[in-house]
N, C-alpha and C. Protein backbone atom coordinates (compact mmCIF):
# COMPACT_ATOMS: atom_id res chain seq x y z
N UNK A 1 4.32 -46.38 -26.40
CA UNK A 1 4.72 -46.42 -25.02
C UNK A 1 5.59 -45.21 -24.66
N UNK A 2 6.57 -44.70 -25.61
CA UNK A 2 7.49 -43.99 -25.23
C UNK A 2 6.73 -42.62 -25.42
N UNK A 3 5.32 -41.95 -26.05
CA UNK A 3 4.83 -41.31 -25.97
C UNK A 3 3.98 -41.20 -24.86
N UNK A 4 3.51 -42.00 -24.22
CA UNK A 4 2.87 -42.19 -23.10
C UNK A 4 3.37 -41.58 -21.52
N UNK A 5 4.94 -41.70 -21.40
CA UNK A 5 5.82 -41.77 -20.62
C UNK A 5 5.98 -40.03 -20.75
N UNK A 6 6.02 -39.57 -22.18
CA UNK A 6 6.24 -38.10 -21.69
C UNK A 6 4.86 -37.14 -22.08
N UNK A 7 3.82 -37.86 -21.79
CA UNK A 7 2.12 -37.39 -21.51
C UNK A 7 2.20 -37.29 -20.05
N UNK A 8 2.67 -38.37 -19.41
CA UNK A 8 3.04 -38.10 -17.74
C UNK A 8 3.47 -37.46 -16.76
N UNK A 9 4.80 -37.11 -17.90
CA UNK A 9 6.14 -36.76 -17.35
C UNK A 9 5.67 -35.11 -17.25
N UNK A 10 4.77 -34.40 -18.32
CA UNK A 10 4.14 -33.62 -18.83
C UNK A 10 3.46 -33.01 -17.74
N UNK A 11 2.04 -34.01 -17.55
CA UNK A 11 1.38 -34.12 -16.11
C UNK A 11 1.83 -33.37 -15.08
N UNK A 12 2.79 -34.62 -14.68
CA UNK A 12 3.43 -34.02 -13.49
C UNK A 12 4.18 -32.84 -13.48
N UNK A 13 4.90 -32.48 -14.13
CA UNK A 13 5.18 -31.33 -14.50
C UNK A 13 4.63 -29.86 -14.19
N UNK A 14 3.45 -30.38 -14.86
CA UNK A 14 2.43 -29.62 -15.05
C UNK A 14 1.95 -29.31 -13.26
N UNK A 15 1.40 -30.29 -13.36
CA UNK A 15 1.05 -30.57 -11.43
C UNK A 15 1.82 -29.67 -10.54
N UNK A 16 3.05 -30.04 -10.64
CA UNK A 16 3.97 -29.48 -9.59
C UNK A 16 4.22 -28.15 -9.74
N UNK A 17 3.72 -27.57 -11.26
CA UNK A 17 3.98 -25.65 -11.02
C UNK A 17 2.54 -25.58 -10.58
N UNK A 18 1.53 -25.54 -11.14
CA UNK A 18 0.35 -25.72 -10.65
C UNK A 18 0.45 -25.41 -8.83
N UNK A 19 0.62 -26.48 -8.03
CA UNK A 19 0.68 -26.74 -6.86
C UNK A 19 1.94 -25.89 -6.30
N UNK A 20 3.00 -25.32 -7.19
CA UNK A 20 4.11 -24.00 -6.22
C UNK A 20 3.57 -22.72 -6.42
N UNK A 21 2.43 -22.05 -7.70
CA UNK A 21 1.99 -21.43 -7.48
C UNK A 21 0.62 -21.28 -6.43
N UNK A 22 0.29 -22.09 -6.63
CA UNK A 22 -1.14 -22.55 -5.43
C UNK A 22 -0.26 -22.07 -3.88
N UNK A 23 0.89 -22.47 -3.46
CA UNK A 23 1.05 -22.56 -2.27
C UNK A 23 1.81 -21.12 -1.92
N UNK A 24 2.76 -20.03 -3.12
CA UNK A 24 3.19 -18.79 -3.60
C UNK A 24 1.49 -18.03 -3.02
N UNK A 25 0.42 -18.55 -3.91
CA UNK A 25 -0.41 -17.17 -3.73
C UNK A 25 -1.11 -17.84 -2.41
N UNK A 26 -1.08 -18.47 -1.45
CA UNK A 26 -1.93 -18.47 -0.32
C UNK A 26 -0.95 -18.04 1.00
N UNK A 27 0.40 -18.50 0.28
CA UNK A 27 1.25 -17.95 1.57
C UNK A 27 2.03 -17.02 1.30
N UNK A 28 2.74 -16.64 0.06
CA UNK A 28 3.25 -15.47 0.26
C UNK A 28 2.66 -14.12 -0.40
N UNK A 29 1.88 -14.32 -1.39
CA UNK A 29 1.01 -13.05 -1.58
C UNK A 29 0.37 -12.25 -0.72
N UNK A 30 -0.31 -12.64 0.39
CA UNK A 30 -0.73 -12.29 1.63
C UNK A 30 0.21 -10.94 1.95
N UNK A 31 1.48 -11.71 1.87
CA UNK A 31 2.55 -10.93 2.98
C UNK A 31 2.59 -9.48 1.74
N UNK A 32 3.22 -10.30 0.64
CA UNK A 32 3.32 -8.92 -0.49
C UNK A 32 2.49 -7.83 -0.35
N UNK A 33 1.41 -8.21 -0.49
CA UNK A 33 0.11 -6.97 -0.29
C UNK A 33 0.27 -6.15 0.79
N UNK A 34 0.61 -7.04 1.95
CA UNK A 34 0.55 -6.24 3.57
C UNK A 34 1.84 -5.40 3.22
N UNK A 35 3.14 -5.80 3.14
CA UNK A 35 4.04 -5.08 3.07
C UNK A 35 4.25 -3.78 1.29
N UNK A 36 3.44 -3.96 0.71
CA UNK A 36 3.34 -3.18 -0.73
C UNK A 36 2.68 -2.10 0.82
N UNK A 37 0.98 -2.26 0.93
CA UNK A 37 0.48 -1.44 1.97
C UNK A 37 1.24 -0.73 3.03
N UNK A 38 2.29 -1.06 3.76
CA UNK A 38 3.15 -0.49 4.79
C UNK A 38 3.69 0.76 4.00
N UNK A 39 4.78 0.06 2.52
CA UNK A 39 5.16 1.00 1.65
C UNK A 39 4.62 2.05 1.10
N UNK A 40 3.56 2.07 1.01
CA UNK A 40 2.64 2.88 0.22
C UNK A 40 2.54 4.13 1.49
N UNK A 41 2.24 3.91 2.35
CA UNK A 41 2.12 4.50 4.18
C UNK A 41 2.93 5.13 3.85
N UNK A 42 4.63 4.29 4.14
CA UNK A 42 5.39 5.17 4.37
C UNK A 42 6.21 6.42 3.51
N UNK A 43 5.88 5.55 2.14
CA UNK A 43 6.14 6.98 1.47
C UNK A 43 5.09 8.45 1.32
N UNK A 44 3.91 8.27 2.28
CA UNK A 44 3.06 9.09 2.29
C UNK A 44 3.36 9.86 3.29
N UNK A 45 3.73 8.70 4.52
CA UNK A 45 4.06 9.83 5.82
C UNK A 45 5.53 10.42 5.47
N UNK A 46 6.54 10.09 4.54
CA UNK A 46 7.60 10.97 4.09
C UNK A 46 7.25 12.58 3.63
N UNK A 47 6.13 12.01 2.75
CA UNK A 47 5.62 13.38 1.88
C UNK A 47 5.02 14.15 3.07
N UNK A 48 4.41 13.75 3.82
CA UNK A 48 3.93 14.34 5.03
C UNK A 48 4.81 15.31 5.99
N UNK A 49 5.93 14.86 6.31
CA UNK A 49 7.04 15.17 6.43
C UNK A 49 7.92 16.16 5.87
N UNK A 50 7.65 16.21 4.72
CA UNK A 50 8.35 17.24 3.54
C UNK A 50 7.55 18.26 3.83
N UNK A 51 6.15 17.78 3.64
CA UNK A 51 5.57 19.11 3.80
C UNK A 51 5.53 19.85 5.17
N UNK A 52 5.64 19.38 6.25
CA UNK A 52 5.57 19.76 7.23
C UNK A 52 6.82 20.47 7.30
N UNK A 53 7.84 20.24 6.84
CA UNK A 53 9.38 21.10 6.98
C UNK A 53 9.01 22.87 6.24
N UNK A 54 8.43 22.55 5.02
CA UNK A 54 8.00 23.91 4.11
C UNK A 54 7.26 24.77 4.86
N UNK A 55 6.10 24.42 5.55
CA UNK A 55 4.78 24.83 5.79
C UNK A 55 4.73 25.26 7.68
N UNK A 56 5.50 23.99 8.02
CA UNK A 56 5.58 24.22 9.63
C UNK A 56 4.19 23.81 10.26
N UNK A 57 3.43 23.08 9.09
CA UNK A 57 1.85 22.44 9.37
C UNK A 57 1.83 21.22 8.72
N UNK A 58 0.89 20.35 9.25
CA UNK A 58 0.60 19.66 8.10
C UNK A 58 -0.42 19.74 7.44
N UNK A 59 -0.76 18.99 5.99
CA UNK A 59 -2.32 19.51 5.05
C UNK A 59 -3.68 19.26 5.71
N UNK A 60 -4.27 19.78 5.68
CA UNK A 60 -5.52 19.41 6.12
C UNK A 60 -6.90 19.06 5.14
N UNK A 61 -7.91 18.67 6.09
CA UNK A 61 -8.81 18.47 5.22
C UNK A 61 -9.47 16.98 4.88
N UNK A 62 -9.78 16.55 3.69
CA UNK A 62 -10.45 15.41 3.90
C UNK A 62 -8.72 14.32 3.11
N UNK A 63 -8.88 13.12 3.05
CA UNK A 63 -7.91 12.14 2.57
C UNK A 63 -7.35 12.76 1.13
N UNK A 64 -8.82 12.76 0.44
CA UNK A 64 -8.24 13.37 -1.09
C UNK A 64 -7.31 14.77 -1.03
N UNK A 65 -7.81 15.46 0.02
CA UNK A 65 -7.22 16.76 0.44
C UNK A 65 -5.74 17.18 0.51
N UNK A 66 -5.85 15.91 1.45
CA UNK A 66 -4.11 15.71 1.60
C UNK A 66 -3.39 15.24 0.82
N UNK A 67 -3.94 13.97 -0.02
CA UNK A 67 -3.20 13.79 -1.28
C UNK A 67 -2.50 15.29 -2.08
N UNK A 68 -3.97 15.47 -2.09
CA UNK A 68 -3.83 16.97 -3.64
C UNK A 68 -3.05 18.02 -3.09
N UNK A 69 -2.97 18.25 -1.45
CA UNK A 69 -1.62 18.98 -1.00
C UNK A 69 -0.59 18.71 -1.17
N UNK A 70 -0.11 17.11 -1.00
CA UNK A 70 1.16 16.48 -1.13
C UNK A 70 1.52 16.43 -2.74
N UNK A 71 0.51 16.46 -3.83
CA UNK A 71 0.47 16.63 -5.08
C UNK A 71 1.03 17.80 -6.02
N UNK A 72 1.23 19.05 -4.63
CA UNK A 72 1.31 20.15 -5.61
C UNK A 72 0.58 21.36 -5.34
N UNK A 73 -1.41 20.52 -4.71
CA UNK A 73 -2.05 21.85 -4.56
C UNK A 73 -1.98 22.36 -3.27
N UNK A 74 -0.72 23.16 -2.91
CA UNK A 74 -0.48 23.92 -1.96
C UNK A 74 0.02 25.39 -2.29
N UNK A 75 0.66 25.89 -1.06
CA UNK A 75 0.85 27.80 -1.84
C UNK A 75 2.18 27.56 -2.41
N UNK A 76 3.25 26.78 -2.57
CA UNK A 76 4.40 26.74 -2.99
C UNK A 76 3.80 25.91 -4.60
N UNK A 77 3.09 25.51 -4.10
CA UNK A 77 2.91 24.22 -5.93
C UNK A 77 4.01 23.82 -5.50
N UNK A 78 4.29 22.87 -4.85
CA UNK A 78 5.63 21.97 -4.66
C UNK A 78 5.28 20.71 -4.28
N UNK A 79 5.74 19.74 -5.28
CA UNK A 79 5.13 18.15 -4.85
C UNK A 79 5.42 17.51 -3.96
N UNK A 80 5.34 16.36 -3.05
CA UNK A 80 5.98 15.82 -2.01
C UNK A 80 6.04 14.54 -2.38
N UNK A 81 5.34 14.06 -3.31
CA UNK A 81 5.10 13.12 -3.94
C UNK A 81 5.70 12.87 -5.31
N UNK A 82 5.91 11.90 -5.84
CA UNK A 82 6.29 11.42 -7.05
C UNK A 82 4.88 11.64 -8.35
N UNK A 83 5.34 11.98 -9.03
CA UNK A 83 3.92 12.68 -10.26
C UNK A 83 3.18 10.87 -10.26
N UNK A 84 4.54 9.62 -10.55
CA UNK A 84 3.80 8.73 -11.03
C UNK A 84 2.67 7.88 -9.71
N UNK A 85 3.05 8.90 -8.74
CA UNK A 85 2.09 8.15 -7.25
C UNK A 85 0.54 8.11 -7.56
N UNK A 86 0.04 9.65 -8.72
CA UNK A 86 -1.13 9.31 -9.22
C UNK A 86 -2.04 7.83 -9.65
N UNK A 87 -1.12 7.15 -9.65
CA UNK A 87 -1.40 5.83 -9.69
C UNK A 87 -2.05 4.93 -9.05
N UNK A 88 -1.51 5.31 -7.81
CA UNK A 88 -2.40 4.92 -6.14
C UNK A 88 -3.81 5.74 -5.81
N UNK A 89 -4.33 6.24 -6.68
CA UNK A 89 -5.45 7.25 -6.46
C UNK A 89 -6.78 6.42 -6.77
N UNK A 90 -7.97 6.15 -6.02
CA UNK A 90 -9.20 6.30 -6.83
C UNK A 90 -9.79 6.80 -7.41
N UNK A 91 -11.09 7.25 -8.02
CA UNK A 91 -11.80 8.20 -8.93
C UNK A 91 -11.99 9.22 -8.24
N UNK A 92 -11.65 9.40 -6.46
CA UNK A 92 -12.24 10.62 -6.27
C UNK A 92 -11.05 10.59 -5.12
N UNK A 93 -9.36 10.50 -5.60
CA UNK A 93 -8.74 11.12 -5.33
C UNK A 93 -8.00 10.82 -4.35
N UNK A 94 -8.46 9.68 -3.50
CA UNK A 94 -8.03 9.07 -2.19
C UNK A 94 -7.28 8.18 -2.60
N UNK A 95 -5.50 7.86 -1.96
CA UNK A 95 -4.55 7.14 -1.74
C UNK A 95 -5.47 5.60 -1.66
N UNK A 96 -5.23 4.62 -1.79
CA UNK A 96 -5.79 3.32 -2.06
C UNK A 96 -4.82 2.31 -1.82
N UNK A 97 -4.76 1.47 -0.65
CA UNK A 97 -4.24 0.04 -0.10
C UNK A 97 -4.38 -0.96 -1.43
N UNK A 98 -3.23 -1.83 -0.93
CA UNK A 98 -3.64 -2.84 -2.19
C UNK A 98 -4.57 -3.62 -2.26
N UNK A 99 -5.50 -3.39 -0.92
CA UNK A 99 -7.13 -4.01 -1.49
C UNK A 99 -8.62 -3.00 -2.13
N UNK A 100 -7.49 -1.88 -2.58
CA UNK A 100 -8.44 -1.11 -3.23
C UNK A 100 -8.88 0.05 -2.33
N UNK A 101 -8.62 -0.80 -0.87
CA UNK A 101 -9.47 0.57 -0.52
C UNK A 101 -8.94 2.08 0.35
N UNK A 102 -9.44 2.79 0.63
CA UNK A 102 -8.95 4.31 0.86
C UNK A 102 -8.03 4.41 2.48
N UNK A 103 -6.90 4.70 2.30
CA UNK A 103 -6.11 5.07 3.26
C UNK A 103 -6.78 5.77 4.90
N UNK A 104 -6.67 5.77 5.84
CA UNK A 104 -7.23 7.45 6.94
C UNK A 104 -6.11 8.00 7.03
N UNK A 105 -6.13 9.21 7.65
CA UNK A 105 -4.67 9.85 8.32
C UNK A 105 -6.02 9.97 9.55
N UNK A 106 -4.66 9.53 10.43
CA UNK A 106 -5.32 10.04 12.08
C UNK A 106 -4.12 10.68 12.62
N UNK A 107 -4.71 11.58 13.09
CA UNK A 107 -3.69 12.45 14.11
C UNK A 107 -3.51 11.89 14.97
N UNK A 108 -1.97 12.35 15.34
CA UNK A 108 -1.06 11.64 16.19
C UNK A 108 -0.90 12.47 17.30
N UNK A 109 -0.93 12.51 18.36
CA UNK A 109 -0.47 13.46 19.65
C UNK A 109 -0.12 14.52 19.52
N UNK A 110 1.19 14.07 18.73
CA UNK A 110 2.30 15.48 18.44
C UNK A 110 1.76 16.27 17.38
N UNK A 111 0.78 16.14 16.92
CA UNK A 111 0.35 16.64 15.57
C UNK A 111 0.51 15.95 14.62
N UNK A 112 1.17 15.23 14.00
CA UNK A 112 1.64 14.84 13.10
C UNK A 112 0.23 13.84 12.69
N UNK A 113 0.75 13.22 11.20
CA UNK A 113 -0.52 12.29 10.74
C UNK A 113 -0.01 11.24 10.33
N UNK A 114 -0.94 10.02 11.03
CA UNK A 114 -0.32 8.42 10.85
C UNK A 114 -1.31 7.69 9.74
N UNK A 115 -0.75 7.05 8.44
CA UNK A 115 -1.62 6.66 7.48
C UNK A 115 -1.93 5.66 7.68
N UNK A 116 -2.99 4.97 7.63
CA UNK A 116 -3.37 3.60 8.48
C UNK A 116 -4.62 2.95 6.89
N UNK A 117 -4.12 1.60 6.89
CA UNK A 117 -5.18 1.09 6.14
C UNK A 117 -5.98 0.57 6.91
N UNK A 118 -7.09 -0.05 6.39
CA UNK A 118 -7.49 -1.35 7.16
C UNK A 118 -7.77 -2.52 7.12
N UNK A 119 -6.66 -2.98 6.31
CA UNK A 119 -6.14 -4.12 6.36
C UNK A 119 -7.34 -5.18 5.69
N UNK A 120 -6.51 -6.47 5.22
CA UNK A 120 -7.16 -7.41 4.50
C UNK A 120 -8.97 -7.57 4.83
N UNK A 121 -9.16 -6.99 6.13
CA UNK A 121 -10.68 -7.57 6.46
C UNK A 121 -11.33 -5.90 6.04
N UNK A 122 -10.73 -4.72 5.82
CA UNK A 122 -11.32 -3.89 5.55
C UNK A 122 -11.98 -2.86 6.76
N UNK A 123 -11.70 -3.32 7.95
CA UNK A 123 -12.28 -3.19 8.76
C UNK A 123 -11.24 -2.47 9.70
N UNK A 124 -11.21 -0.94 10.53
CA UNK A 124 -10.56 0.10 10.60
C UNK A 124 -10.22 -0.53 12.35
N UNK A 125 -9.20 -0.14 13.03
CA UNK A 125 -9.27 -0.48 14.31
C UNK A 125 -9.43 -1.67 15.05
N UNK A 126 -8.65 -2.82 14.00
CA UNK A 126 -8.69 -4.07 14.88
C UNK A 126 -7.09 -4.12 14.62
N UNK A 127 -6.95 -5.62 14.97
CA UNK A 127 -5.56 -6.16 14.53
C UNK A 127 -4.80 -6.59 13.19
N UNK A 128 -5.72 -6.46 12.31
CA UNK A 128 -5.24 -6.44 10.87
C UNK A 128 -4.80 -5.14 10.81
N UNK A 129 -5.41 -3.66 11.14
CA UNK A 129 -4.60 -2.66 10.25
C UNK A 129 -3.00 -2.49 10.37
N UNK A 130 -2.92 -1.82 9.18
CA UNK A 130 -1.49 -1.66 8.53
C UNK A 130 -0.73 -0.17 8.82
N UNK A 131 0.08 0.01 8.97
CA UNK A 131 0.67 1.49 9.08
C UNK A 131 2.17 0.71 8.46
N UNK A 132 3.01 2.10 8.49
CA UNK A 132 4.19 2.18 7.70
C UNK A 132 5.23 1.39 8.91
N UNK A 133 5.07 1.17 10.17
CA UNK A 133 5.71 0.64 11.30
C UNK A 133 5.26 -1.01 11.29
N UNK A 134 4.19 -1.47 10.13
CA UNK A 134 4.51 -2.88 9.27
C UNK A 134 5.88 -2.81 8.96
N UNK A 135 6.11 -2.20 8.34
CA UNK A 135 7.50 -1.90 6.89
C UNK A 135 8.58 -2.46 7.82
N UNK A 136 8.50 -1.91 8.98
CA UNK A 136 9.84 -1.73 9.66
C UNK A 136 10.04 -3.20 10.77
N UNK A 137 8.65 -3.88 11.02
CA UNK A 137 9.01 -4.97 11.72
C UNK A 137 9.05 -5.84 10.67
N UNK A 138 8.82 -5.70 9.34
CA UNK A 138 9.08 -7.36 8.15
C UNK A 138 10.64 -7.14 8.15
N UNK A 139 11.47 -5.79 8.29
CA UNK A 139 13.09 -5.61 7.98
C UNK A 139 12.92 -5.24 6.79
């Protein structure tokens, strides 16, 4: 009997992490990803920034382009980026959201370039995408 009681006790136990991670990854993982994504933005539009102070331009070219400018391959060889940001890269070089997929830069009025994912549905120009001005309305 008294083995029985902590086969249960066990159970439930068991049950109840079971069911706080179940309710962790449907409600707050969501948010993690979106806001990791904002982060990722905004330390890009920083590097963006850096470079634009050196250069008095910003990089041009295709996504990977701008990475590999902010990387180093510019006329100074000067990084804007952190070496370990290589990390965020796909096989062919493009910055990558935490659903894998490839960053845009769209030009902004003033010139400047706004990094935009597109968000959990993947899909560019609705109400899911993400920019670094996520970051700033989570606090």
């Amino acid at each position: 009997m008294h083995r029985r009681k902590w086969v249960i006790a066990l159970t439930l136990a068991s049950a109840l992490i079971c069911g706080a991670a179940l309710v962790f990854y449907l409600l707050y993982w969501p948010k993690m990803l979106a806001r990791n994504t904002a982060l990722i933005a905004y330390v890009v539009e920083e590097g963006l920034e850096g470079y634009h102070e050196d250069h008095q331009s910003y990089p041009e070219g295709t996504a990977a382009q701008i990475i590999a400018a902010l990387l180093g391959e510019n006329t100074r060889k000067k990084s804007y980026l952190r070496p370990d940001f290589r990390q965020l890269l796909d096989a062919s070089g493009d910055v990558v959201d935490s659903w894998k997929r490839p960053f845009r830069f769209d030009k902004e009025p003033d010139g400047s370039l706004k990094v935009r994912s597109a968000g959990p549905n993947g899909t560019f120009d609705d109400e899911d995408d993400l920019t670094s001005d996520k970051l700033e309305e989570s606090g």
